[in-house]
C-alpha atoms as a PDB file:
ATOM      1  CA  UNK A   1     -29.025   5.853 -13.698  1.00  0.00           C
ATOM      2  CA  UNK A   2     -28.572   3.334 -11.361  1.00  0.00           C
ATOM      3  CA  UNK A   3     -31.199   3.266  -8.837  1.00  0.00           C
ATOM      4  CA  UNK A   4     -29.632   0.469  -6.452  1.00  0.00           C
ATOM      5  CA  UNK A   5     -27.293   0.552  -3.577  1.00  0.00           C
ATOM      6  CA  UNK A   6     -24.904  -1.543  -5.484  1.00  0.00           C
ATOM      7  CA  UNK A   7     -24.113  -4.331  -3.018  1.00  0.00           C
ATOM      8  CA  UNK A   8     -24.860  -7.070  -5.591  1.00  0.00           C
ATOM      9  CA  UNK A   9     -23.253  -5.226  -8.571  1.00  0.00           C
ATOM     10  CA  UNK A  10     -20.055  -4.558  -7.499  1.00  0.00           C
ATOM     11  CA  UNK A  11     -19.543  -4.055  -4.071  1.00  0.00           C
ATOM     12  CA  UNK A  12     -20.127  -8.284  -3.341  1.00  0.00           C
ATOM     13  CA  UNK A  13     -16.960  -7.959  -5.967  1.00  0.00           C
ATOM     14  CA  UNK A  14     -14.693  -6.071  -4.102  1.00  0.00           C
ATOM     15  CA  UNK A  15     -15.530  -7.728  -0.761  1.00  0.00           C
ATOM     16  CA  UNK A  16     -14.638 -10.773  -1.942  1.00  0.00           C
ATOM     17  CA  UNK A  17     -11.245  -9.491  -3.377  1.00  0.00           C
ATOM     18  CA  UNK A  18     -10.745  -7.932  -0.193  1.00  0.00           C
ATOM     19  CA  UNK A  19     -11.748 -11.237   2.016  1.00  0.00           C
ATOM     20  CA  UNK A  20      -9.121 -13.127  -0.268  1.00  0.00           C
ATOM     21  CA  UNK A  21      -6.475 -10.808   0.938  1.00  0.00           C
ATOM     22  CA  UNK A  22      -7.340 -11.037   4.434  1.00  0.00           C
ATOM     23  CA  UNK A  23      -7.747 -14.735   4.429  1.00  0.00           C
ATOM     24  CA  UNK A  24      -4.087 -14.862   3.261  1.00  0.00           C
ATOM     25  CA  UNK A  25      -3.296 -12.748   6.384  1.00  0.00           C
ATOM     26  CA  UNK A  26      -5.517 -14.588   8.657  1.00  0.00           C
ATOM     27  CA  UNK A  27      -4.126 -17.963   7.588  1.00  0.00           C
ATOM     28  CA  UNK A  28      -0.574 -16.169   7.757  1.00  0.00           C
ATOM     29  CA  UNK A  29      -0.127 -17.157   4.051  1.00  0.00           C
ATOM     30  CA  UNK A  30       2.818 -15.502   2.189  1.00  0.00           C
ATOM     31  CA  UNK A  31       2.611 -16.601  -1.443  1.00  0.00           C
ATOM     32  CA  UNK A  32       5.792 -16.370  -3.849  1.00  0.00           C
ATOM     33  CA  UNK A  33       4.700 -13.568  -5.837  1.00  0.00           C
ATOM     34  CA  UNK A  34       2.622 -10.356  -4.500  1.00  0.00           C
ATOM     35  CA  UNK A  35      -1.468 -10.247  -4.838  1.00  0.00           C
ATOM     36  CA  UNK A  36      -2.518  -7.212  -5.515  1.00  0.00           C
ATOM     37  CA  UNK A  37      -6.334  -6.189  -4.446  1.00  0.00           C
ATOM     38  CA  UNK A  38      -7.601  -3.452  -6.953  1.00  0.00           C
ATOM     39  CA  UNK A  39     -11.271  -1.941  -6.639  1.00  0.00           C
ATOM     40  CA  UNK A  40     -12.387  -0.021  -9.096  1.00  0.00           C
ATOM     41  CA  UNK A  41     -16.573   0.093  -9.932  1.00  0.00           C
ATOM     42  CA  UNK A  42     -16.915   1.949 -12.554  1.00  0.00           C
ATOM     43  CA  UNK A  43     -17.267  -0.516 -15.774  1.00  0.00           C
ATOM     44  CA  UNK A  44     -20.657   0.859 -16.513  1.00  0.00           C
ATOM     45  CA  UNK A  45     -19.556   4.622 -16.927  1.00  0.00           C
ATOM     46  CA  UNK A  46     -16.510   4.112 -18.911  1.00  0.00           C
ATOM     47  CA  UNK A  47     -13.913   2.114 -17.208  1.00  0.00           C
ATOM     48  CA  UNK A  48     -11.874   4.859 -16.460  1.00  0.00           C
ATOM     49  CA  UNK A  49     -10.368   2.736 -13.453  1.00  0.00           C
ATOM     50  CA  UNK A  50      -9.255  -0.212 -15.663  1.00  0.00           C
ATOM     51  CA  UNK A  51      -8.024   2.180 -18.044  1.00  0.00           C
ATOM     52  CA  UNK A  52      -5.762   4.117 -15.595  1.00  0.00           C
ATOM     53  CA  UNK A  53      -4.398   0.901 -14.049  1.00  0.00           C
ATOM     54  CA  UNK A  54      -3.696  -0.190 -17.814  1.00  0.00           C
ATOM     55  CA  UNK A  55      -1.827   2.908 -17.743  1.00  0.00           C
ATOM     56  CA  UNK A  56       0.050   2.737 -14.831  1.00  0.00           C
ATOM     57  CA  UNK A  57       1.029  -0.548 -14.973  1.00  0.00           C
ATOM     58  CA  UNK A  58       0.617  -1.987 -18.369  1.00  0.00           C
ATOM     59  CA  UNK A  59       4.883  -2.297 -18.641  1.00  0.00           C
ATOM     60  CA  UNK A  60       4.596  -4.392 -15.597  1.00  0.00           C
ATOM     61  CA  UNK A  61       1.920  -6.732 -17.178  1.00  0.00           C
ATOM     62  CA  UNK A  62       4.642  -9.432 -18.443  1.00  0.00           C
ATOM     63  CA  UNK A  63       5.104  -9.924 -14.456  1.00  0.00           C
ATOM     64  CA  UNK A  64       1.222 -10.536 -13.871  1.00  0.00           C
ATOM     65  CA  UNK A  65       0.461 -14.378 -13.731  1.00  0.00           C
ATOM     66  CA  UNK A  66      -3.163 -13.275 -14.332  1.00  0.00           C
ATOM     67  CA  UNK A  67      -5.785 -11.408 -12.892  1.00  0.00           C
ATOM     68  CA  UNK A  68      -9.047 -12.418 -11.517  1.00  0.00           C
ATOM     69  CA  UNK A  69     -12.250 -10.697 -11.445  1.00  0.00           C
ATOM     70  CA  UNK A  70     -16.317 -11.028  -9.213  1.00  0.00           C
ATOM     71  CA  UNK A  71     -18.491  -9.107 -10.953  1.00  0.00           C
ATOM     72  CA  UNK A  72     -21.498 -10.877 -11.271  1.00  0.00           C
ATOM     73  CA  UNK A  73     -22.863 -10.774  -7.563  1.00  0.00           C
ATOM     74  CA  UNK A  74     -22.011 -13.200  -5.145  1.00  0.00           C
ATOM     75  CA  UNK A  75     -24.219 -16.065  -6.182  1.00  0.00           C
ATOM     76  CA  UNK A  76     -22.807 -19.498  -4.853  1.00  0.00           C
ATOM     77  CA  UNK A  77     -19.207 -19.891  -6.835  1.00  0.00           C
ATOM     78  CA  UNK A  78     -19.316 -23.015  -9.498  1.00  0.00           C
ATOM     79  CA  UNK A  79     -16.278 -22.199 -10.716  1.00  0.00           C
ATOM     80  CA  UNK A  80     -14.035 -19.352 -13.059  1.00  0.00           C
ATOM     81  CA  UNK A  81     -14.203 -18.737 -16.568  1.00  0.00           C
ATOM     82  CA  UNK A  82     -10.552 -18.299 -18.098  1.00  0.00           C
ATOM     83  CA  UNK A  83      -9.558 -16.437 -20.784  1.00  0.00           C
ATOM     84  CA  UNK A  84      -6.187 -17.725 -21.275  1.00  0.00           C
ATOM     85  CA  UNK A  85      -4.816 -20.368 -23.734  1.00  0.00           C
ATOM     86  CA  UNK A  86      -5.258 -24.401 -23.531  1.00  0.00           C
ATOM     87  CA  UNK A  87      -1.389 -24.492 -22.057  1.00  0.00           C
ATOM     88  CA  UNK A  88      -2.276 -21.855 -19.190  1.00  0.00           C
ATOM     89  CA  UNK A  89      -6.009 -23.852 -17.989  1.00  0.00           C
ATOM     90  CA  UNK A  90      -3.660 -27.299 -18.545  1.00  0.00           C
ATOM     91  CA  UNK A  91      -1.484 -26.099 -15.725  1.00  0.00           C
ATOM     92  CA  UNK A  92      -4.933 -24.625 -12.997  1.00  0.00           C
ATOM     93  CA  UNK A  93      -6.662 -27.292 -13.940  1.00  0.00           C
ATOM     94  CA  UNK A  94      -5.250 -29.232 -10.538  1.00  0.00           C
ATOM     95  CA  UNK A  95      -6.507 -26.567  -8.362  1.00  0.00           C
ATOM     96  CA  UNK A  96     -10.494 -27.695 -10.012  1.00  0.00           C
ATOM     97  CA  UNK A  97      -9.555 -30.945  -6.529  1.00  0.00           C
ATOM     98  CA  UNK A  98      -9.343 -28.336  -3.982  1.00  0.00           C
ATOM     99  CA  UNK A  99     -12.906 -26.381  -5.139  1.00  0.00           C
ATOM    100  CA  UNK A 100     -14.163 -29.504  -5.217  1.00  0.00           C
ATOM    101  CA  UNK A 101     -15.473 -29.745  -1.399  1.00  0.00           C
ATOM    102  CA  UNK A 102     -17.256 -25.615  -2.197  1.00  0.00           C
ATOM    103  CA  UNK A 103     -18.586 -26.700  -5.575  1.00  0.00           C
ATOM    104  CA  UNK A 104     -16.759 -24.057  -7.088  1.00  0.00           C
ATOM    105  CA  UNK A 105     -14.677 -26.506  -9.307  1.00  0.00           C
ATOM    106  CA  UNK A 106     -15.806 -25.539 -12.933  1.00  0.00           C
ATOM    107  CA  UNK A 107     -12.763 -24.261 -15.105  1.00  0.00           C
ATOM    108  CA  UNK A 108     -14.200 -23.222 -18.262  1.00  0.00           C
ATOM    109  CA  UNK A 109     -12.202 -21.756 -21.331  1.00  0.00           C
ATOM    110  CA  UNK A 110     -13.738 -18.748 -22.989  1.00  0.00           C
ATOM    111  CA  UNK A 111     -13.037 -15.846 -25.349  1.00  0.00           C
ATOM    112  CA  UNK A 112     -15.291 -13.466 -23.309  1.00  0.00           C
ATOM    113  CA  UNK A 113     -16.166 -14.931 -20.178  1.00  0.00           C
ATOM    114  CA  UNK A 114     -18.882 -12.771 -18.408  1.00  0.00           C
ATOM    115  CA  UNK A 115     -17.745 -10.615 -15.507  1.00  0.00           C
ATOM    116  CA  UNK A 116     -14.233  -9.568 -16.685  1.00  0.00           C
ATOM    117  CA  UNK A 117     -15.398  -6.524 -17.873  1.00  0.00           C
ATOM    118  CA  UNK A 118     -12.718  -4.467 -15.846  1.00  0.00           C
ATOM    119  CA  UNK A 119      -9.668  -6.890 -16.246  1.00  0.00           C
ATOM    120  CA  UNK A 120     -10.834  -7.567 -19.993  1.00  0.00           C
ATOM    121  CA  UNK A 121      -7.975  -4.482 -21.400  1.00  0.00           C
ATOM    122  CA  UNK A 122      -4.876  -6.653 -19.544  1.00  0.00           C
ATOM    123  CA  UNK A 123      -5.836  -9.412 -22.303  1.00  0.00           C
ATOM    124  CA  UNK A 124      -4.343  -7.480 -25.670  1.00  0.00           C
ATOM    125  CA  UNK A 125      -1.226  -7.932 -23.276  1.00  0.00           C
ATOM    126  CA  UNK A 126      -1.904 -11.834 -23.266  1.00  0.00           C
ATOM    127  CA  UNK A 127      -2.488 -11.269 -19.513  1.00  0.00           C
ATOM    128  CA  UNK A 128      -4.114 -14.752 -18.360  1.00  0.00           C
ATOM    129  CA  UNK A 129      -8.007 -13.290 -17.208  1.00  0.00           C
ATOM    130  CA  UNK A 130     -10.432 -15.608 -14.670  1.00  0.00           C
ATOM    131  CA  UNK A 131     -13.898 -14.213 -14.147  1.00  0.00           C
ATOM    132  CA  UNK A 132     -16.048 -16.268 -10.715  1.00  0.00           C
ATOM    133  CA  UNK A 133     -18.303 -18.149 -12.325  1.00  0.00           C
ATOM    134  CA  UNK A 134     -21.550 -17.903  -9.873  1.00  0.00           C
ATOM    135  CA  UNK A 135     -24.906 -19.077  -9.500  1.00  0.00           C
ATOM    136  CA  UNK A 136     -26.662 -16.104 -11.682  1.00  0.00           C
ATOM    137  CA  UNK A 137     -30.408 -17.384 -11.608  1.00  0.00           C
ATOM    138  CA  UNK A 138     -31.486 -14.000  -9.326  1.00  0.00           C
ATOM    139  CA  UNK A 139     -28.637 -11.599 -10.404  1.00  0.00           C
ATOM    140  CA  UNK A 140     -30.431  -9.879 -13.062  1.00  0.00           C
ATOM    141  CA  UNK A 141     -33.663  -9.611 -10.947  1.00  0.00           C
ATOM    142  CA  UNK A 142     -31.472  -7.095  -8.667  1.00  0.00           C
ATOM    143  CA  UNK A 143     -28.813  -5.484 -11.408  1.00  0.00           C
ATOM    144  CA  UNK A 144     -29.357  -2.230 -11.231  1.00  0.00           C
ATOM    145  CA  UNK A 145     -32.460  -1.668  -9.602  1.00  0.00           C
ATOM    146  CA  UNK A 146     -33.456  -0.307  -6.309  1.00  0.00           C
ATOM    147  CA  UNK A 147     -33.445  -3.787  -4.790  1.00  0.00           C
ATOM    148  CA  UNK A 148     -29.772  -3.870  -5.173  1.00  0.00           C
ATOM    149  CA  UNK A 149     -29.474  -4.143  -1.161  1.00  0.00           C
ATOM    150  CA  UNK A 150     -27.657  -5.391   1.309  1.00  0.00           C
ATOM    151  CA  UNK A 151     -30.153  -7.987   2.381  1.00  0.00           C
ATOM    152  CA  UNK A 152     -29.993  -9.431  -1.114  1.00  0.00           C
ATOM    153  CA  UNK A 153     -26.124 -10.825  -0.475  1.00  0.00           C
ATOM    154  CA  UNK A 154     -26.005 -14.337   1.542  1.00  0.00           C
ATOM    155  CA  UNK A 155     -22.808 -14.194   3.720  1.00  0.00           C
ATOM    156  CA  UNK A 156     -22.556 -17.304   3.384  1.00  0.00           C
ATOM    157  CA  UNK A 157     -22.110 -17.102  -0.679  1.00  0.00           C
ATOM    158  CA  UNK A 158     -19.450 -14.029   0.039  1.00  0.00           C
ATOM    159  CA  UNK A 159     -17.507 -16.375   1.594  1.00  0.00           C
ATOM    160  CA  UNK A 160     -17.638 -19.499  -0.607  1.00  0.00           C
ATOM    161  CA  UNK A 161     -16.687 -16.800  -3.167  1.00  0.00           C
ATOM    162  CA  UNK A 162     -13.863 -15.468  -1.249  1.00  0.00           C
ATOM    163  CA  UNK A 163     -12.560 -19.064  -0.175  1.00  0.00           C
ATOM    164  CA  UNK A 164     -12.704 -20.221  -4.237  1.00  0.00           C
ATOM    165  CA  UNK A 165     -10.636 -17.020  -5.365  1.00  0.00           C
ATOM    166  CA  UNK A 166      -8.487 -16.971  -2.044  1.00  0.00           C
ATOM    167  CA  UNK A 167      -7.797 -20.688  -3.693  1.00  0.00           C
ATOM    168  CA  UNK A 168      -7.119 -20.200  -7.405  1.00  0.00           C
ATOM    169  CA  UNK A 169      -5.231 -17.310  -6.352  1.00  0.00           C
ATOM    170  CA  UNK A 170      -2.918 -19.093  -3.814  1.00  0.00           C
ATOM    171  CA  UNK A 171      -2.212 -21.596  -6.519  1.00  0.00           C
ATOM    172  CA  UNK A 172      -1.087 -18.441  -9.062  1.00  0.00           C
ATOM    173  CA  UNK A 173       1.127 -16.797  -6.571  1.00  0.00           C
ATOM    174  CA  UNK A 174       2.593 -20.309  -5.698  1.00  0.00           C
ATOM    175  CA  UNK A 175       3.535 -21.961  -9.162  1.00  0.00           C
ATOM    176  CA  UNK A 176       6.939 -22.470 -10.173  1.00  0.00           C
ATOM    177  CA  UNK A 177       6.484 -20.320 -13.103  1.00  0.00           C
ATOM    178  CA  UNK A 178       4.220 -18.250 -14.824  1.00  0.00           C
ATOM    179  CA  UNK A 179       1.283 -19.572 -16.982  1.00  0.00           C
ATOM    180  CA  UNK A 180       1.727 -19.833 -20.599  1.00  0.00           C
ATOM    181  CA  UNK A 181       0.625 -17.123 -22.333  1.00  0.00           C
END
């Protein structure tokens, strides 16, 4: 059904979640608490991949500070949506200085934010959710089509996007304690 290679939607998704783990190792980071990379693509025919890891780990969710997701292509970042209470944006809300200098600085509370769509089941656990909130204007011109290509993603966007989660999640795995739920 889809007739596209899939590098926009969601392959520009996991590369960034995978560049945020290797800029930790390139910049020899090791964080308080553990990031976990998970790439699953398969929102469209199910979720079977968010439900499994819902599954697996959903006793464990009470130790997850939050879980961020890309899956809206890898326009240039503005920012993250959250899906998390007043108390738990309060306390990011000082990371919006660092995105500043990227652009990528926009926190914005909402009860659905766009591109959580495989996180989304970690919220009836009160799991704290960000979706990358990214320059969208040409998204849907690609989204599932057969100009879903490679040549569609700028590598310079990738890693903007990469840098602005590799931030906000530094600044998870390194607060004192947990966001408020």
């Amino acid at each position: 059904w889809d007739l596209g290679t899939g590098a926009i939607d969601d392959a520009a998704g996991v590369v960034i979640a995978m560049e945020t783990a290797d800029l930790f190792r390139q910049l020899r980071l090791h964080p308080k608490r553990t990031l976990r990379v998970v790439a699953w693509m398969d929102e469209e025919a199910g979720g079977a991949g968010s439900a499994q890891y819902k599954k697996d780990y959903q006793n464990d969710f009470s130790n997850h500070v939050a879980a961020i997701e890309s899956d809206m292509g890898a326009g240039r970042p503005l920012g993250f949506f959250a899906m998390m209470s007043r108390a738990a944006i309060d306390t990011v809300m000082p990371v919006e200085a660092a995105l500043e200098s990227i652009g990528a600085s926009t926190i914005q509370q909402s009860s659905h934010p766009p591109g959580i769509t495989d996180i989304d089941p970690m919220s009836a656990d009160d799991v704290p959710l960000l979706g990358m909130m990214q320059d969208t204007r040409t998204y849907y011109n690609y989204h599932h089509s057969a100009a879903d290509t490679l040549d569609k993603v700028a590598p310079a966007e990738l890693r903007e996007n990469a840098a602005a989660m590799a931030v906000m999640a530094y600044a998870l795995l390194q607060m004192k304690d947990p966001l408020p739920r």
